[in-house]
Each structure stands twice: as structure tokens, then as C-alpha cells.
PDB file of N, CA and C in Angstrom:
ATOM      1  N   UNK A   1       0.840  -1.178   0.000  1.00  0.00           N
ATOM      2  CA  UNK A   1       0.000   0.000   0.000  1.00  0.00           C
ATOM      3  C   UNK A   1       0.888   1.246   0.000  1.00  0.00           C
ATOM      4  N   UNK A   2       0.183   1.940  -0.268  1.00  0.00           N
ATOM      5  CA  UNK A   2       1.363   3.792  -0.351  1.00  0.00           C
ATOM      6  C   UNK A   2       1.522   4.458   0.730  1.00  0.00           C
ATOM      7  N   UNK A   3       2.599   4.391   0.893  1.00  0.00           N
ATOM      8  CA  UNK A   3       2.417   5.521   2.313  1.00  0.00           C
ATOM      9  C   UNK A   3       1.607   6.703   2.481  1.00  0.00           C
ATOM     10  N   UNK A   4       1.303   7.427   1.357  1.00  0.00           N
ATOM     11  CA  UNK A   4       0.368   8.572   1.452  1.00  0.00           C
ATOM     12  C   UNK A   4      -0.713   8.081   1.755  1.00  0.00           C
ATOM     13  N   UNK A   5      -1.330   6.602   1.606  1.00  0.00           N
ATOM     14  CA  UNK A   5      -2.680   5.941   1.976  1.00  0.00           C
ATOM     15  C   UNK A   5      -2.832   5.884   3.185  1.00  0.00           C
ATOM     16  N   UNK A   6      -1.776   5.407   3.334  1.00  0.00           N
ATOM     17  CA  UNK A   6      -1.651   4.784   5.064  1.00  0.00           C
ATOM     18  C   UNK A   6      -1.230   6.290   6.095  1.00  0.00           C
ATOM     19  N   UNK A   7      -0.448   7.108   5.886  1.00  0.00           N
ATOM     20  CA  UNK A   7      -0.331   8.424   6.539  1.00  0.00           C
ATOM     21  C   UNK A   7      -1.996   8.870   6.933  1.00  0.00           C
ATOM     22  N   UNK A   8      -2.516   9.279   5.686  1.00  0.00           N
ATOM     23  CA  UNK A   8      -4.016   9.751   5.894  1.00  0.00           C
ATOM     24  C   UNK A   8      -5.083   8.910   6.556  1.00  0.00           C
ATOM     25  N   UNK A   9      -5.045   7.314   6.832  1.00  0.00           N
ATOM     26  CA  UNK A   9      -5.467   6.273   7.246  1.00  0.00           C
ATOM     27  C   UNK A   9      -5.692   6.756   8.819  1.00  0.00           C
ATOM     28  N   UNK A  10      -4.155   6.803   9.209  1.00  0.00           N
ATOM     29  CA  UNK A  10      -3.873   6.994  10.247  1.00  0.00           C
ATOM     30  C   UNK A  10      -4.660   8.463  11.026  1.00  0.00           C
ATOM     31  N   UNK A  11      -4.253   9.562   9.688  1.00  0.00           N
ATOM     32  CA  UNK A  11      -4.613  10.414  10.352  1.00  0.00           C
ATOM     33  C   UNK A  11      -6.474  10.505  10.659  1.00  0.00           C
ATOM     34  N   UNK A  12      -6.950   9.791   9.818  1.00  0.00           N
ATOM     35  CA  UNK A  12      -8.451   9.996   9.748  1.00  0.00           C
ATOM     36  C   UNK A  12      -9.050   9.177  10.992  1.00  0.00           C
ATOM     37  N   UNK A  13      -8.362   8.306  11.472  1.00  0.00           N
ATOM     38  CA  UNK A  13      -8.508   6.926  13.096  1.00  0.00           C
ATOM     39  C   UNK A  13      -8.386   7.817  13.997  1.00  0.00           C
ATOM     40  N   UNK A  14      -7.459   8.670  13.877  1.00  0.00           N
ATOM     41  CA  UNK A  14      -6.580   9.277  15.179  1.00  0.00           C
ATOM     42  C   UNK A  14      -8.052  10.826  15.210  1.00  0.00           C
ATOM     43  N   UNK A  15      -8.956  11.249  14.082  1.00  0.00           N
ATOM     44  CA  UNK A  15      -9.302  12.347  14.060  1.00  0.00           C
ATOM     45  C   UNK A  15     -10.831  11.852  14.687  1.00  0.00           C
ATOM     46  N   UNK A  16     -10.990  10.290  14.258  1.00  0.00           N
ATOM     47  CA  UNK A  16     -12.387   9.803  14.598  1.00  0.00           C
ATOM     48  C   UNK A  16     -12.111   9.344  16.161  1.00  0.00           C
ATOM     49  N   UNK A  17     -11.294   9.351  16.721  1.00  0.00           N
ATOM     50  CA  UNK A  17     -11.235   9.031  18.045  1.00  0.00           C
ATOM     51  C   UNK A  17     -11.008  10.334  19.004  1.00  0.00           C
ATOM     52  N   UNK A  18     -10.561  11.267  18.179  1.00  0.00           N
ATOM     53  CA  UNK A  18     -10.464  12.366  18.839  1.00  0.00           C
ATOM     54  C   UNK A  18     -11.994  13.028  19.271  1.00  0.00           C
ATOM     55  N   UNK A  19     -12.843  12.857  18.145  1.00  0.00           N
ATOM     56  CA  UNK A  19     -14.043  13.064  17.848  1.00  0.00           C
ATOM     57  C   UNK A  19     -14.670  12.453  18.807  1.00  0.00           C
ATOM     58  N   UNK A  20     -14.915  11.040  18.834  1.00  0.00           N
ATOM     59  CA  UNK A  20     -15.315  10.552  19.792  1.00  0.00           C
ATOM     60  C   UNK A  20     -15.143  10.532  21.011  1.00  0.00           C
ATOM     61  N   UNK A  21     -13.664  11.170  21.410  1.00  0.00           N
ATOM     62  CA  UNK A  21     -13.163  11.360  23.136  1.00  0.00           C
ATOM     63  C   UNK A  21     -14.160  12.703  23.421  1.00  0.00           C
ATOM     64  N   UNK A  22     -14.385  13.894  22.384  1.00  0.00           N
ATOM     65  CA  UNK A  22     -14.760  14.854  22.848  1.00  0.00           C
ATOM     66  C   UNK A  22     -16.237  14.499  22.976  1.00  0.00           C
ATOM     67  N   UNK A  23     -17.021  14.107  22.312  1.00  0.00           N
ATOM     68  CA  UNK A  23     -18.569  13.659  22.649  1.00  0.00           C
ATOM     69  C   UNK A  23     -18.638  13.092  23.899  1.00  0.00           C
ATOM     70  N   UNK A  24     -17.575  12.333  23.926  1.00  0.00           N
ATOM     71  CA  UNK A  24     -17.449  11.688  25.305  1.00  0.00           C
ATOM     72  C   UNK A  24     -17.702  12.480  26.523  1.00  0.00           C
ATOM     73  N   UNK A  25     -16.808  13.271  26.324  1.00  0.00           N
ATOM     74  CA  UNK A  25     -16.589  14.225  27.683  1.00  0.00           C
ATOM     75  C   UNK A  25     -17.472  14.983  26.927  1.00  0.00           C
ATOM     76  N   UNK A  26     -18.233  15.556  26.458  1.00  0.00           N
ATOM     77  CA  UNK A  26     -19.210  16.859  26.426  1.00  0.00           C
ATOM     78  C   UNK A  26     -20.159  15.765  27.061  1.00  0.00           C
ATOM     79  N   UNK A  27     -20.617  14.440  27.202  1.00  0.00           N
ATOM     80  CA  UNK A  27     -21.526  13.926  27.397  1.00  0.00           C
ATOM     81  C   UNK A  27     -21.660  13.923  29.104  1.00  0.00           C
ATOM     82  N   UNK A  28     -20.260  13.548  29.653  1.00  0.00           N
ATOM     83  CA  UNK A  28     -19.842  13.403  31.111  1.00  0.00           C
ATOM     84  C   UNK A  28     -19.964  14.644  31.774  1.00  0.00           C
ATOM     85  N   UNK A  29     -19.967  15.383  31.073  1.00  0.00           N
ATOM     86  CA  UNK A  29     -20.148  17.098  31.350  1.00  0.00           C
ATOM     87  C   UNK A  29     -21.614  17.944  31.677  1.00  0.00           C
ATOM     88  N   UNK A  30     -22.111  17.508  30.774  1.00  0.00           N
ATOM     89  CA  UNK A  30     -23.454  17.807  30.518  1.00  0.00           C
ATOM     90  C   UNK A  30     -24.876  17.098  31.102  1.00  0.00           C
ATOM     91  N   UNK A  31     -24.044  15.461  31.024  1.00  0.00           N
ATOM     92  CA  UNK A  31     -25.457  14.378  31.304  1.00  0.00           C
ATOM     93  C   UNK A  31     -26.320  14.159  30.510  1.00  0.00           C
ATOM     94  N   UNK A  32     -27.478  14.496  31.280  1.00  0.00           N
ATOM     95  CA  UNK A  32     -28.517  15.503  32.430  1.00  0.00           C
ATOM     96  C   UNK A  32     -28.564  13.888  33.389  1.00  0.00           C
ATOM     97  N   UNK A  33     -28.744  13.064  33.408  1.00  0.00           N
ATOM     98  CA  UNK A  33     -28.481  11.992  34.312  1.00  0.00           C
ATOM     99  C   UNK A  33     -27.276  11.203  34.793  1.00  0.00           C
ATOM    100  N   UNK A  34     -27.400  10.349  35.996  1.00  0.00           N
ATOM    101  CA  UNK A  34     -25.851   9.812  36.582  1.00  0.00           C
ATOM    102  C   UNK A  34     -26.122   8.637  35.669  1.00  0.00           C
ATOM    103  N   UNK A  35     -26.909   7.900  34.676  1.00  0.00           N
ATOM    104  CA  UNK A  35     -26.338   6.625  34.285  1.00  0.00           C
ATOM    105  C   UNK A  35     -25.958   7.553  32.637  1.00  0.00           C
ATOM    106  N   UNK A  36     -26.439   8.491  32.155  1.00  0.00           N
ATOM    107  CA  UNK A  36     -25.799   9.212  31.159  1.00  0.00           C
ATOM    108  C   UNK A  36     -24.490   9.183  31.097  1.00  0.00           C
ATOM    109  N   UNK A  37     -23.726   9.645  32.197  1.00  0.00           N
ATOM    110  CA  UNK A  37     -22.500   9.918  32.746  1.00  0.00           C
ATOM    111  C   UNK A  37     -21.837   8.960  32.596  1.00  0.00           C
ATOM    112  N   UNK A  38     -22.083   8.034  32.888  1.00  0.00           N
ATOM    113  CA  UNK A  38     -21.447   6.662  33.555  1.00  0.00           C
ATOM    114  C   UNK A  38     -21.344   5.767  32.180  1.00  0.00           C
ATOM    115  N   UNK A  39     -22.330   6.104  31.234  1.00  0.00           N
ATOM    116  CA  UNK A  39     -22.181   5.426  29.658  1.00  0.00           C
ATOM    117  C   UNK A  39     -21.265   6.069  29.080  1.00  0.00           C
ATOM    118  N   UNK A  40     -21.334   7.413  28.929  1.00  0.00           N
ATOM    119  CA  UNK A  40     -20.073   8.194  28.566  1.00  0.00           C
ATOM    120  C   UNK A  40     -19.088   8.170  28.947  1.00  0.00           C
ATOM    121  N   UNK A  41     -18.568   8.310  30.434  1.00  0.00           N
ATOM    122  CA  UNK A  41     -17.268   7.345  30.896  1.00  0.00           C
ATOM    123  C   UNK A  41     -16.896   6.283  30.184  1.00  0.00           C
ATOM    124  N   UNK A  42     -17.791   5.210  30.169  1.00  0.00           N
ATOM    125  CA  UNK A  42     -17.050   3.861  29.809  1.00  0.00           C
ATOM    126  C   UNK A  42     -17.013   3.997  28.158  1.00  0.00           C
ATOM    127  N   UNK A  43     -17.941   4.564  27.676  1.00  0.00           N
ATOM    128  CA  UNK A  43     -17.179   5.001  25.819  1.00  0.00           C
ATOM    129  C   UNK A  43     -15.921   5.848  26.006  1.00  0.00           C
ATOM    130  N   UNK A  44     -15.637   6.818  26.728  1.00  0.00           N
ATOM    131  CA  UNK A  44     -14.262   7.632  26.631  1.00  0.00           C
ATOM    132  C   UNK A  44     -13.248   6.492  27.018  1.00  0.00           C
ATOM    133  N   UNK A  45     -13.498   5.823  28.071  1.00  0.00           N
ATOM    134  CA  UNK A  45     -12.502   4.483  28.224  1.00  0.00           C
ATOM    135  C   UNK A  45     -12.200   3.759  27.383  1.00  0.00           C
ATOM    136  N   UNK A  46     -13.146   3.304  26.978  1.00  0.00           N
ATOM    137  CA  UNK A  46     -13.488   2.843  25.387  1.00  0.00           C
ATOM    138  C   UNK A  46     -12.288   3.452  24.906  1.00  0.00           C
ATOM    139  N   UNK A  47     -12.743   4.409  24.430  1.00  0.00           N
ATOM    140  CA  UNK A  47     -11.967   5.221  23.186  1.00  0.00           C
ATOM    141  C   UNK A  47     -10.294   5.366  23.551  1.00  0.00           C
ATOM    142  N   UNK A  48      -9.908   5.869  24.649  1.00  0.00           N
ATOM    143  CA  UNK A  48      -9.038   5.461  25.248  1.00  0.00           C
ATOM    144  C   UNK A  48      -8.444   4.288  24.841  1.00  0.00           C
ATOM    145  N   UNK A  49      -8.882   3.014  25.142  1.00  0.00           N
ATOM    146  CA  UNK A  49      -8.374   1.918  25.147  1.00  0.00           C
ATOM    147  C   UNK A  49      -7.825   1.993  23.456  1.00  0.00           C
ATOM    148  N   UNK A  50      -8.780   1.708  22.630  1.00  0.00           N
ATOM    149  CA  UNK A  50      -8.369   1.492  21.183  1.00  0.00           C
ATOM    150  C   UNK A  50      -7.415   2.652  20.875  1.00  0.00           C
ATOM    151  N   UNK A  51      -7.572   3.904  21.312  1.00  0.00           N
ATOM    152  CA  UNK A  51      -6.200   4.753  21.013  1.00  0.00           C
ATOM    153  C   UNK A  51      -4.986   4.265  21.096  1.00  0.00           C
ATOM    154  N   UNK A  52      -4.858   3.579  22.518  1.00  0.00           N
ATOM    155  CA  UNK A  52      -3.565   2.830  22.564  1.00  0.00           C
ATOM    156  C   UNK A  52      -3.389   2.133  22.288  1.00  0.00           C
ATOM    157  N   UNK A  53      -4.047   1.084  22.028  1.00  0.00           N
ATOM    158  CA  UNK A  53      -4.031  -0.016  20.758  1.00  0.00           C
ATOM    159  C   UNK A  53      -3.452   0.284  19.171  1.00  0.00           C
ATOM    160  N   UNK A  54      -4.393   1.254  18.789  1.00  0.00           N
ATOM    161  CA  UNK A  54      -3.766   1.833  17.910  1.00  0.00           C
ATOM    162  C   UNK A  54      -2.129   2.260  17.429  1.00  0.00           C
ATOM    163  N   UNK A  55      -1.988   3.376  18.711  1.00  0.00           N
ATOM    164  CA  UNK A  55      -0.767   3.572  19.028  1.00  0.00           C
ATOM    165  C   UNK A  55       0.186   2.428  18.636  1.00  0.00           C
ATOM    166  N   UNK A  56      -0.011   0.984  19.298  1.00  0.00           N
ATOM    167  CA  UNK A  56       0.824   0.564  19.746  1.00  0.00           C
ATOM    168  C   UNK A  56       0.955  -0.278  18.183  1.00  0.00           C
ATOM    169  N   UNK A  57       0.134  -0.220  17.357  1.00  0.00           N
ATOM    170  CA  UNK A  57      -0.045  -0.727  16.075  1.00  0.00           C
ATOM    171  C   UNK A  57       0.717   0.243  14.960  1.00  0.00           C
ATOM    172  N   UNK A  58       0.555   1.321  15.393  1.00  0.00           N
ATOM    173  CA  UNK A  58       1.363   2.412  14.658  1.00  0.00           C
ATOM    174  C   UNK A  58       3.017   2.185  14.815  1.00  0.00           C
ATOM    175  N   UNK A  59       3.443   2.369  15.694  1.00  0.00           N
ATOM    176  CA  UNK A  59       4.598   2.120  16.523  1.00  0.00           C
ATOM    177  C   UNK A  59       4.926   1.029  16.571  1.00  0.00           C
ATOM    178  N   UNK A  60       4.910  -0.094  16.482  1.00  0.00           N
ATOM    179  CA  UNK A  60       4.762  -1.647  16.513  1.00  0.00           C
ATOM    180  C   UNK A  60       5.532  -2.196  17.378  1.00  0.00           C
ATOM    181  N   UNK A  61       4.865  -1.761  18.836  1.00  0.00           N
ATOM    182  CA  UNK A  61       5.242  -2.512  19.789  1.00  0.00           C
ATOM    183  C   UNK A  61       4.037  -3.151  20.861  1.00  0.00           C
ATOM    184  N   UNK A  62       4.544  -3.417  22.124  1.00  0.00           N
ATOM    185  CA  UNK A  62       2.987  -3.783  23.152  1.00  0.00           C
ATOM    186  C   UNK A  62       3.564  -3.613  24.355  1.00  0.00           C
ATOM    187  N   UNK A  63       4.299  -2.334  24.536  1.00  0.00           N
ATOM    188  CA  UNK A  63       4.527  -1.427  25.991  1.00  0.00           C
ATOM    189  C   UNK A  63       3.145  -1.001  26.393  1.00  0.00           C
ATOM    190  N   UNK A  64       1.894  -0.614  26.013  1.00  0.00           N
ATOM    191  CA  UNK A  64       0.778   0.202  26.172  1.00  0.00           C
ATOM    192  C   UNK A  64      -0.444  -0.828  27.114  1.00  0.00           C
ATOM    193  N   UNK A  65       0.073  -2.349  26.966  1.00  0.00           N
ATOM    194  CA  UNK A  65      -0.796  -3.602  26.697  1.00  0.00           C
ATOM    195  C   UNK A  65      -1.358  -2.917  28.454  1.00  0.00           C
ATOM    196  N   UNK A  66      -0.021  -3.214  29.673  1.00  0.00           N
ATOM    197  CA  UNK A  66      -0.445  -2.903  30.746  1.00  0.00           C
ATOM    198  C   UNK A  66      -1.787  -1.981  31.180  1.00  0.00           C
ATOM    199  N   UNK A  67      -1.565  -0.527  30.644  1.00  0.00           N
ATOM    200  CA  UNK A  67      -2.248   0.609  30.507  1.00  0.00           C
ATOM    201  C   UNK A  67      -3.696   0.348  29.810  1.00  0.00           C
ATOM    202  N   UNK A  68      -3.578  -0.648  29.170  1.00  0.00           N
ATOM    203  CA  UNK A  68      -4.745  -0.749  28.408  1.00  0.00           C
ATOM    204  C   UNK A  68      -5.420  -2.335  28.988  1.00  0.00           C
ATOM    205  N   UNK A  69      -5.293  -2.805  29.892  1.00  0.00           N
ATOM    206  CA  UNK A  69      -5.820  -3.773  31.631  1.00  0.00           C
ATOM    207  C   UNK A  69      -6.103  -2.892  32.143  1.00  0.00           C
ATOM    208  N   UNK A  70      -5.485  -2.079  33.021  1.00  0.00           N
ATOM    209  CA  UNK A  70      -5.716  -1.104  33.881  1.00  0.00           C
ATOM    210  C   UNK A  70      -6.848  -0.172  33.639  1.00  0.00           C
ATOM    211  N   UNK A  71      -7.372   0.364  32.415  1.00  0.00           N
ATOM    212  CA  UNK A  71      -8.153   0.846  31.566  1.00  0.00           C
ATOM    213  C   UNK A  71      -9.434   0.328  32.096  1.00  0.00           C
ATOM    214  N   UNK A  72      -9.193  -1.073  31.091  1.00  0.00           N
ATOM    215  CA  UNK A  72     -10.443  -1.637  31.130  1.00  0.00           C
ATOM    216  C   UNK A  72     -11.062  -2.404  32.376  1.00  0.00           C
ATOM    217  N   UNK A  73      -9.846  -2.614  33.401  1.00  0.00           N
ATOM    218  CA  UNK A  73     -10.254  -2.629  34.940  1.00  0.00           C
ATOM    219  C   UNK A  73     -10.729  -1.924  35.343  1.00  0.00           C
ATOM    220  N   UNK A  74     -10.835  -0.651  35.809  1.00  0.00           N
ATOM    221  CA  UNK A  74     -10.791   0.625  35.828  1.00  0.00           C
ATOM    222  C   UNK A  74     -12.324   0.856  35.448  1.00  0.00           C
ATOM    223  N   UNK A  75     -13.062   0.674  33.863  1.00  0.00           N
ATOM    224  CA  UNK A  75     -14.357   0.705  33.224  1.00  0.00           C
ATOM    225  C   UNK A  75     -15.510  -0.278  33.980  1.00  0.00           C
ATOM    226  N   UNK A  76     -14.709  -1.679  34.040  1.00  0.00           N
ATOM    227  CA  UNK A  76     -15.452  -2.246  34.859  1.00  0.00           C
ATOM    228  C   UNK A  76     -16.034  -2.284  36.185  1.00  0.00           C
ATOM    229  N   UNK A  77     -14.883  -1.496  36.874  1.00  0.00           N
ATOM    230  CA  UNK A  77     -15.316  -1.853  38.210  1.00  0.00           C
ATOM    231  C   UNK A  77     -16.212  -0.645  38.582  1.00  0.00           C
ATOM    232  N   UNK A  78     -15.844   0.577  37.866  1.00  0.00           N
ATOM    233  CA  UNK A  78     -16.618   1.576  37.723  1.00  0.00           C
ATOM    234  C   UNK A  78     -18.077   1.460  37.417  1.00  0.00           C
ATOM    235  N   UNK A  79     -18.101   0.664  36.719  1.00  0.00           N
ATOM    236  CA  UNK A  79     -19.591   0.476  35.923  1.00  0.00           C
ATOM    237  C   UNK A  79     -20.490  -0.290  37.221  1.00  0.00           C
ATOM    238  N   UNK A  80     -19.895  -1.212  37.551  1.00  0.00           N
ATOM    239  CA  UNK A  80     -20.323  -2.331  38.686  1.00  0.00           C
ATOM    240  C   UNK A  80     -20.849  -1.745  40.219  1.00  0.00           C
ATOM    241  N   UNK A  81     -19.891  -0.374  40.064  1.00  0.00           N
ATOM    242  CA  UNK A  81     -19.932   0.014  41.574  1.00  0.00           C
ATOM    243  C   UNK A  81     -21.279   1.216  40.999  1.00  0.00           C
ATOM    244  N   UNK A  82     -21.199   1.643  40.430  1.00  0.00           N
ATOM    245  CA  UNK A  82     -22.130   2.779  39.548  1.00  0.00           C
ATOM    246  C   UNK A  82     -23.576   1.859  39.572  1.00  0.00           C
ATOM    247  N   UNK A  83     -23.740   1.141  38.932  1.00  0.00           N
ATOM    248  CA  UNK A  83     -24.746  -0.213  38.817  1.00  0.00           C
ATOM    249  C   UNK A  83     -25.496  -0.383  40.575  1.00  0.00           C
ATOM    250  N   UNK A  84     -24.633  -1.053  41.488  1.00  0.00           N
ATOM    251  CA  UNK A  84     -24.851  -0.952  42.703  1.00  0.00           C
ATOM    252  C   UNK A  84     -25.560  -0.251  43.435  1.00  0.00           C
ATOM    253  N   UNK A  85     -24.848   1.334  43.181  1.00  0.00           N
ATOM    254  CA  UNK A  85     -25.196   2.400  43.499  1.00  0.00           C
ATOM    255  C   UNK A  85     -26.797   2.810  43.083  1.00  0.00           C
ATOM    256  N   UNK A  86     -27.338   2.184  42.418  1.00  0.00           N
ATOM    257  CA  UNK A  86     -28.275   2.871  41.254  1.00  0.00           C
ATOM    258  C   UNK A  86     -29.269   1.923  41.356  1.00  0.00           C
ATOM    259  N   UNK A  87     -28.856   0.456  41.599  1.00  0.00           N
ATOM    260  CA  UNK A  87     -29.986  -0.508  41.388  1.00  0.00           C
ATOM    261  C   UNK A  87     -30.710  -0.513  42.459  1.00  0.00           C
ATOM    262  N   UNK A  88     -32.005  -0.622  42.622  1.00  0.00           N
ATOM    263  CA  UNK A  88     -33.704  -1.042  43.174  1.00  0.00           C
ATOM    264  C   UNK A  88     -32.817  -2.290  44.579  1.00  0.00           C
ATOM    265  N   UNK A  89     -32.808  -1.918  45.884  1.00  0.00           N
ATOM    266  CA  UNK A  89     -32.739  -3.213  46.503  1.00  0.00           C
ATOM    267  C   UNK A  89     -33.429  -4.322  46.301  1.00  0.00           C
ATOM    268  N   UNK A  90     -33.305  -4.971  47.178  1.00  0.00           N
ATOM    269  CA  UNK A  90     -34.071  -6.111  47.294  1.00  0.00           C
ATOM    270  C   UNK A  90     -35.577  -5.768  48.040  1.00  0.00           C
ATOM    271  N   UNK A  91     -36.283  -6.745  47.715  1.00  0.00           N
ATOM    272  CA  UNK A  91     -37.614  -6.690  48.671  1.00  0.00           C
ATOM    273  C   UNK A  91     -37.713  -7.101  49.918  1.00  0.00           C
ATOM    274  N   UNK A  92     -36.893  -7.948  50.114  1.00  0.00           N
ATOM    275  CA  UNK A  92     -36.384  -8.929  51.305  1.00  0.00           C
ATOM    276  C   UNK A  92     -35.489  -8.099  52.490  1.00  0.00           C
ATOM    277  N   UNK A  93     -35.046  -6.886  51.707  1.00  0.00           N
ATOM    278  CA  UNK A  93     -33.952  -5.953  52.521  1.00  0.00           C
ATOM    279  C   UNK A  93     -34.618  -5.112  53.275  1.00  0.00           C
ATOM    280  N   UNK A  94     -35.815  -4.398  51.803  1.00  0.00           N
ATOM    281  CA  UNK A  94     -36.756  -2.984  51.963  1.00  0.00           C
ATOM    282  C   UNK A  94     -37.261  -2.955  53.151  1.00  0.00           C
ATOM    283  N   UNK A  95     -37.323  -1.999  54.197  1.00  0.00           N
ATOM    284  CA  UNK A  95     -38.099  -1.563  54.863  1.00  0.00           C
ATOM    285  C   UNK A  95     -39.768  -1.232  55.221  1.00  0.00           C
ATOM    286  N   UNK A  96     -40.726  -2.031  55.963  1.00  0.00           N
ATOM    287  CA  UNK A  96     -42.058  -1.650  55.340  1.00  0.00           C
ATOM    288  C   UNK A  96     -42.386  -0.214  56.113  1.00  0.00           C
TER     289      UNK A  96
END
């Protein structure tokens, strides 16, 4: 393939993720709800993650691999504790 293909390739990934980090955060910013927030977090993580992936595809190495566990640790446990936070108890717990 041509390098002028692949230069602009690159640059058009790197412009759609940029794109997408900022929706991200205008979303985390704005809301208007906490599970709004909390979807938008885990897409900016998201986006995050495949950046460095990317990166590390550009560059052709897998120094980033760590950072990008930690990431997606990070999304999960967030989401889980967010979830928790948010979900209906039990009936068995509830108070009459």
C-alpha cells in the first residue's frame, strides 16, 4: 500500500477518536443523568483503550498492553460500583 494511503489512514482513526473522546466528555459534562455519565465514561474508556491499541499498532510494539488492563479494569469496576449504586434493593432488605 502507499504511504500517502496509510499516513491519511492513520490520520483519519486518530481524528475519529479524537471526535469521539470529545462527545465523550461533552456527554460526562453535561449528562442531564448519573447513568448518562457513567455510559459516557465507559465510551471515553473505550476510546481510550483502542487509542492505545492503535498507538501501539502504529509504533509496533505492546509497551501500552499494561495501561490498556488497567483501563479496562478501571471501566469495569466503575460500571459495577455505579450499577450498585443505582440498582432497586431487594424486597427482602426494603423496609415496610
Amino acid at each position: 500500500m502507499n504511504s500517502v494511503v496509510i499516513s491519511v489512514l492513520y490520520i483519519t482513526i486518530g481524528a475519529l477518536f479524537t471526535a469521539g473522546a470529545l462527545a465523550s466528555v461533552y456527554r460526562v459534562v453535561r449528562g442531564p443523568s448519573l447513568i448518562d455519565r457513567v455510559i459516557a465514561s465507559d465510551v471515553l474508556l473505550t476510546t481510550l483503550i483502542l487509542a492505545a491499541g492503535a498507538e501501539m499498532v502504529y509504533n509496533d510494539h505492546t509497551r501500552s498492553v499494561p495501561m490498556m488492563v488497567a483501563l479496562a479494569a478501571t471501566a469495569v469496576l466503575g460500571s459495577i460500583a455505579v450499577a450498585r449504586h443505582v440498582s432497586p434493593r431487594d424486597s427482602a432488605q426494603a423496609k415496610p
